[in-house]
N, C-alpha and C. Protein backbone atom coordinates (compact mmCIF):
# COMPACT_ATOMS: atom_id res chain seq x y z
N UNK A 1 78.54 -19.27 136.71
CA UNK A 1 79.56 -20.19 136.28
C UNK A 1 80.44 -19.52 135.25
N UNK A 2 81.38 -19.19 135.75
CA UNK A 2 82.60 -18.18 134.66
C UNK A 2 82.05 -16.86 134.47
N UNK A 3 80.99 -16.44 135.01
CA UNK A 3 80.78 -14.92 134.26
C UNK A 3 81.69 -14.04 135.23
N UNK A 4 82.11 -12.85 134.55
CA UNK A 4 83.18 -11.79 134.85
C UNK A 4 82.34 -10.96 135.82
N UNK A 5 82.05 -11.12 137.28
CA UNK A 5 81.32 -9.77 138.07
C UNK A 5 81.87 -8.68 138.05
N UNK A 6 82.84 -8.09 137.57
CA UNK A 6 83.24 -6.68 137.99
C UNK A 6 83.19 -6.05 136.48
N UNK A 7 82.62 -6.50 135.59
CA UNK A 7 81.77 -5.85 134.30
C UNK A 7 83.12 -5.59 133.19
N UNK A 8 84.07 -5.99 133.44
CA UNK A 8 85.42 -6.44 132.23
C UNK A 8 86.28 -5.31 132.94
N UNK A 9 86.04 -4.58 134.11
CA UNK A 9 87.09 -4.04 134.64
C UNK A 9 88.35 -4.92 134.90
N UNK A 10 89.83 -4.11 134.98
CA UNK A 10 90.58 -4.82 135.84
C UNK A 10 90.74 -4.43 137.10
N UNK A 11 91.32 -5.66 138.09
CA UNK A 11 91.08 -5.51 139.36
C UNK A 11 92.24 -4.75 139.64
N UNK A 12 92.03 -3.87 140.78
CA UNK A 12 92.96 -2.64 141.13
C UNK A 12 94.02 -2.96 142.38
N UNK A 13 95.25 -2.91 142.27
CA UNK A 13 95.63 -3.61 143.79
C UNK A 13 95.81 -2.47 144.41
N UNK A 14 95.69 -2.64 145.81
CA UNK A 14 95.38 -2.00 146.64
C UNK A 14 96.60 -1.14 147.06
N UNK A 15 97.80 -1.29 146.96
CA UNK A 15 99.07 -0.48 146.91
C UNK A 15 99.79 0.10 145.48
N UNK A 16 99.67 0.70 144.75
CA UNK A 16 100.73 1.11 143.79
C UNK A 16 102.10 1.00 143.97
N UNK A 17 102.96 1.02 143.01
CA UNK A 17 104.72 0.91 142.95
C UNK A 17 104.78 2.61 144.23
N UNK A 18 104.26 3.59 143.64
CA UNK A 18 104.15 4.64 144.20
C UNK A 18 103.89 4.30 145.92
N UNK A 19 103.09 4.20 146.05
CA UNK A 19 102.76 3.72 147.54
C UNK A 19 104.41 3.29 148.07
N UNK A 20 104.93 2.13 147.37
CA UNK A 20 105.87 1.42 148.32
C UNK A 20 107.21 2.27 148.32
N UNK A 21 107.04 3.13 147.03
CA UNK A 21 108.25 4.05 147.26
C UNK A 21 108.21 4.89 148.42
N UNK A 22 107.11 5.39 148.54
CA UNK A 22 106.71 6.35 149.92
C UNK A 22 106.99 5.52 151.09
N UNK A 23 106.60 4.43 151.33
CA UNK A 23 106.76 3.55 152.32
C UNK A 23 107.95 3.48 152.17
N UNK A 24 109.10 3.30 151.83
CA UNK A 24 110.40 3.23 151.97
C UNK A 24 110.86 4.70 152.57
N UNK A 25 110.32 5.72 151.40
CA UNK A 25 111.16 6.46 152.30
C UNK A 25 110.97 6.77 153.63
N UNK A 26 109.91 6.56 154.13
CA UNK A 26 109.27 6.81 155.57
C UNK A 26 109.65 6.05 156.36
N UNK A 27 110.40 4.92 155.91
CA UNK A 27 111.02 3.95 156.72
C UNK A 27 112.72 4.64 156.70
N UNK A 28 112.92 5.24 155.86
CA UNK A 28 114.60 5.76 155.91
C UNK A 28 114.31 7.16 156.98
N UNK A 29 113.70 7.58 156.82
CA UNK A 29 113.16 8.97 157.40
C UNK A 29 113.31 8.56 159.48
N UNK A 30 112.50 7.06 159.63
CA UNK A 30 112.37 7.02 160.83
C UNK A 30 113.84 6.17 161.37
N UNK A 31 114.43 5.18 160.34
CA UNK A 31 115.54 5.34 160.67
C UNK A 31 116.90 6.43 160.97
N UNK A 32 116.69 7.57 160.39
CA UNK A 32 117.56 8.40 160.53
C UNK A 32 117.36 8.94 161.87
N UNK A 33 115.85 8.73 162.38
CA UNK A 33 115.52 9.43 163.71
C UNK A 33 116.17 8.60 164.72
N UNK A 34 116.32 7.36 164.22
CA UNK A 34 116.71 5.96 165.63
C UNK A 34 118.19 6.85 165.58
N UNK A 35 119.08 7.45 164.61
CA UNK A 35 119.91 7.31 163.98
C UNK A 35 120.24 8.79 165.02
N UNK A 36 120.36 9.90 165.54
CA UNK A 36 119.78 10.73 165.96
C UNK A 36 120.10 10.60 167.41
N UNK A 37 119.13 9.57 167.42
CA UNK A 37 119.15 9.45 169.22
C UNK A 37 120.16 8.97 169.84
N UNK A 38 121.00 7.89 168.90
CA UNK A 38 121.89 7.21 169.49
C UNK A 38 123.14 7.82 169.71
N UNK A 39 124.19 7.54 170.55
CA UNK A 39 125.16 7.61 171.02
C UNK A 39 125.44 8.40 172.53
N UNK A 40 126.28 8.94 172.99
CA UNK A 40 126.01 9.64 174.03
C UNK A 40 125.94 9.24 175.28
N UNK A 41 126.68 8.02 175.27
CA UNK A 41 126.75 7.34 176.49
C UNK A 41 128.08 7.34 177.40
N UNK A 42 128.14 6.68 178.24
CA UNK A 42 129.03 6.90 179.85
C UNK A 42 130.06 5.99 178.62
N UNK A 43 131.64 6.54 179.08
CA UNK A 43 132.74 5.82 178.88
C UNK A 43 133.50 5.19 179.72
N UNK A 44 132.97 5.55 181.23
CA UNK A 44 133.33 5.41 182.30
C UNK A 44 132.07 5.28 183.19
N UNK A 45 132.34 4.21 184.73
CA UNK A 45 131.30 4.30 185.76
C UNK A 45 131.31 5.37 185.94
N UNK A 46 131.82 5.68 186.17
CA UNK A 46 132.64 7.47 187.64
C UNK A 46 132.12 8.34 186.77
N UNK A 47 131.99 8.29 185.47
CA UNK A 47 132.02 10.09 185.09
C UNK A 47 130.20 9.53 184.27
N UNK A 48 130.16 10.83 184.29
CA UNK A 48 129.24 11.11 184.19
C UNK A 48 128.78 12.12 182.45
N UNK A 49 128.23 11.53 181.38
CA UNK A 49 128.54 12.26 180.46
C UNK A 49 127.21 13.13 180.03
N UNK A 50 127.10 14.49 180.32
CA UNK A 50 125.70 14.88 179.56
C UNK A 50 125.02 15.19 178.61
N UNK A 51 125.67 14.59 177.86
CA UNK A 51 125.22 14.66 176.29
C UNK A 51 124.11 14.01 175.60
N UNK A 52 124.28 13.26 176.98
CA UNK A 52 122.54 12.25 176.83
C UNK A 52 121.54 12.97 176.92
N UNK A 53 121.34 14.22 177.46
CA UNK A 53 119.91 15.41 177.41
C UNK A 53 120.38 16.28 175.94
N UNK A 54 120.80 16.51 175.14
CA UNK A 54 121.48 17.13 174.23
C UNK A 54 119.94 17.68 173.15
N UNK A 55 119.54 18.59 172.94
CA UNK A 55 118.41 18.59 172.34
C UNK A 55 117.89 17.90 170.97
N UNK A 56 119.52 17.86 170.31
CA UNK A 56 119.18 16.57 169.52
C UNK A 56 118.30 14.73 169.69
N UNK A 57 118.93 14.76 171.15
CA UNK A 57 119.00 13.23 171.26
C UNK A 57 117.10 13.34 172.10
N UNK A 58 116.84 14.66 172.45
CA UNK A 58 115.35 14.50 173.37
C UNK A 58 114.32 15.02 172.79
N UNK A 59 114.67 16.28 171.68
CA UNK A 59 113.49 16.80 171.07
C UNK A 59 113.62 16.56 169.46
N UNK A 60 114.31 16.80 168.83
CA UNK A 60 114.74 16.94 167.32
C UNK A 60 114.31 15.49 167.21
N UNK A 61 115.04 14.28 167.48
CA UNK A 61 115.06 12.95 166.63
C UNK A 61 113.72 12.34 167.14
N UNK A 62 113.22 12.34 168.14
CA UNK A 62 111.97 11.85 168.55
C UNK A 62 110.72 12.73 167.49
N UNK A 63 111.02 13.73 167.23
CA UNK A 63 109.74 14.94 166.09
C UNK A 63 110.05 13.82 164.73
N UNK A 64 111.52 14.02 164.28
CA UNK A 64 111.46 12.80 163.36
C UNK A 64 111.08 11.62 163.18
N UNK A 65 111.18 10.96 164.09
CA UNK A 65 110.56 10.14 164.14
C UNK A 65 109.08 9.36 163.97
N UNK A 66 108.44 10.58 164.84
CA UNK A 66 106.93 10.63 164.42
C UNK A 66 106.58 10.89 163.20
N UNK A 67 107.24 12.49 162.95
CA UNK A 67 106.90 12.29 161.34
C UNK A 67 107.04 11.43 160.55
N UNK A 68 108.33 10.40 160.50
CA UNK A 68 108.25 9.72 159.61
C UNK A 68 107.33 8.01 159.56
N UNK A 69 106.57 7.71 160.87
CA UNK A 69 105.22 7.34 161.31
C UNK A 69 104.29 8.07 160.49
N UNK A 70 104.08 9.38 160.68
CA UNK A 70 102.81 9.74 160.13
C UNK A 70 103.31 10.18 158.42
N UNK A 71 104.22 10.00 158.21
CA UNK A 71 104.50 9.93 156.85
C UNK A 71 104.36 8.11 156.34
N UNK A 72 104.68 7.70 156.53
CA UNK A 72 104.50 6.19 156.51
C UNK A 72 102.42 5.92 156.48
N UNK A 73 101.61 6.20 157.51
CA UNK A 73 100.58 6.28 157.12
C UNK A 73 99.81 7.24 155.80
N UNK A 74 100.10 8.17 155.82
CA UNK A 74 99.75 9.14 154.57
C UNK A 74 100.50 7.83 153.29
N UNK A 75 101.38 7.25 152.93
CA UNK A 75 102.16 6.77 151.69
C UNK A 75 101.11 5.86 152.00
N UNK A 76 100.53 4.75 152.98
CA UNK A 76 99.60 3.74 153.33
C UNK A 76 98.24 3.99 152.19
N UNK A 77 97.59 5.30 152.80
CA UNK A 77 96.38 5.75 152.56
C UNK A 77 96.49 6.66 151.27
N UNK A 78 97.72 7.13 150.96
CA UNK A 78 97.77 7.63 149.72
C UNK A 78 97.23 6.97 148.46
N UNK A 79 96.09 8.00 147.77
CA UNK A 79 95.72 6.51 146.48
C UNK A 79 95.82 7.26 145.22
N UNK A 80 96.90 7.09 144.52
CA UNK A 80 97.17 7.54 143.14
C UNK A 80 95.87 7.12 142.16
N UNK A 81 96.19 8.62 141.31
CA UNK A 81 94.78 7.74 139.96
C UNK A 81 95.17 6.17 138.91
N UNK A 82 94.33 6.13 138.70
CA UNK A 82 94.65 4.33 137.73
C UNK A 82 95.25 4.83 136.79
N UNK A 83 96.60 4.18 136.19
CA UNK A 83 97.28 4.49 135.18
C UNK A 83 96.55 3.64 134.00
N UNK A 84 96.40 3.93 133.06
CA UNK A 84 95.35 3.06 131.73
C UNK A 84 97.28 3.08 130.25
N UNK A 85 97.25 2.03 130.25
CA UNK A 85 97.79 1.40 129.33
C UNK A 85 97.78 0.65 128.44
N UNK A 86 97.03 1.89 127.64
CA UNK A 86 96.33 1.01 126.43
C UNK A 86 96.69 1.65 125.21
């Protein structure tokens, strides 16, 4: 009844400010990849434009992309030490 179980620790949240900064940028990172892929399309039925295979738009922005997935998990699982402010 009222006693403190975690022995006068404070409780730790599970993301840091740090964490969500990482998470942002990993979210700008995979937007730049959407960012990348796009454009490159027909201006016309009849013609035909090939810029849509362009190694940007098939290999480069898709690598970004992932990375910034597996950068997004690493900022997730990343766990900074406890800052003490005392």
């Amino acid at each position: 009844m009222g006693n403190d179980n975690n022995g006068g620790k404070r409780e730790r949240m599970p993301l840091s400010m740090k964490n969500y900064i990482m998470m942002l940028i990993g979210a700008a990172i995979i937007v730049i990849g959407f960012m990348l892929m796009s454009g490159g399309g027909e201006h016309t039925a009849t013609h035909f434009d090939e810029s849509i295979y362009s190694t940007r738009r098939i290999t480069i922005a898709p690598i970004v992309v992932i990375l910034g997935f597996a950068f997004e998990v690493y900022a997730i699982m990343k766990r900074f030490p406890e800052e003490d402010n005392k």
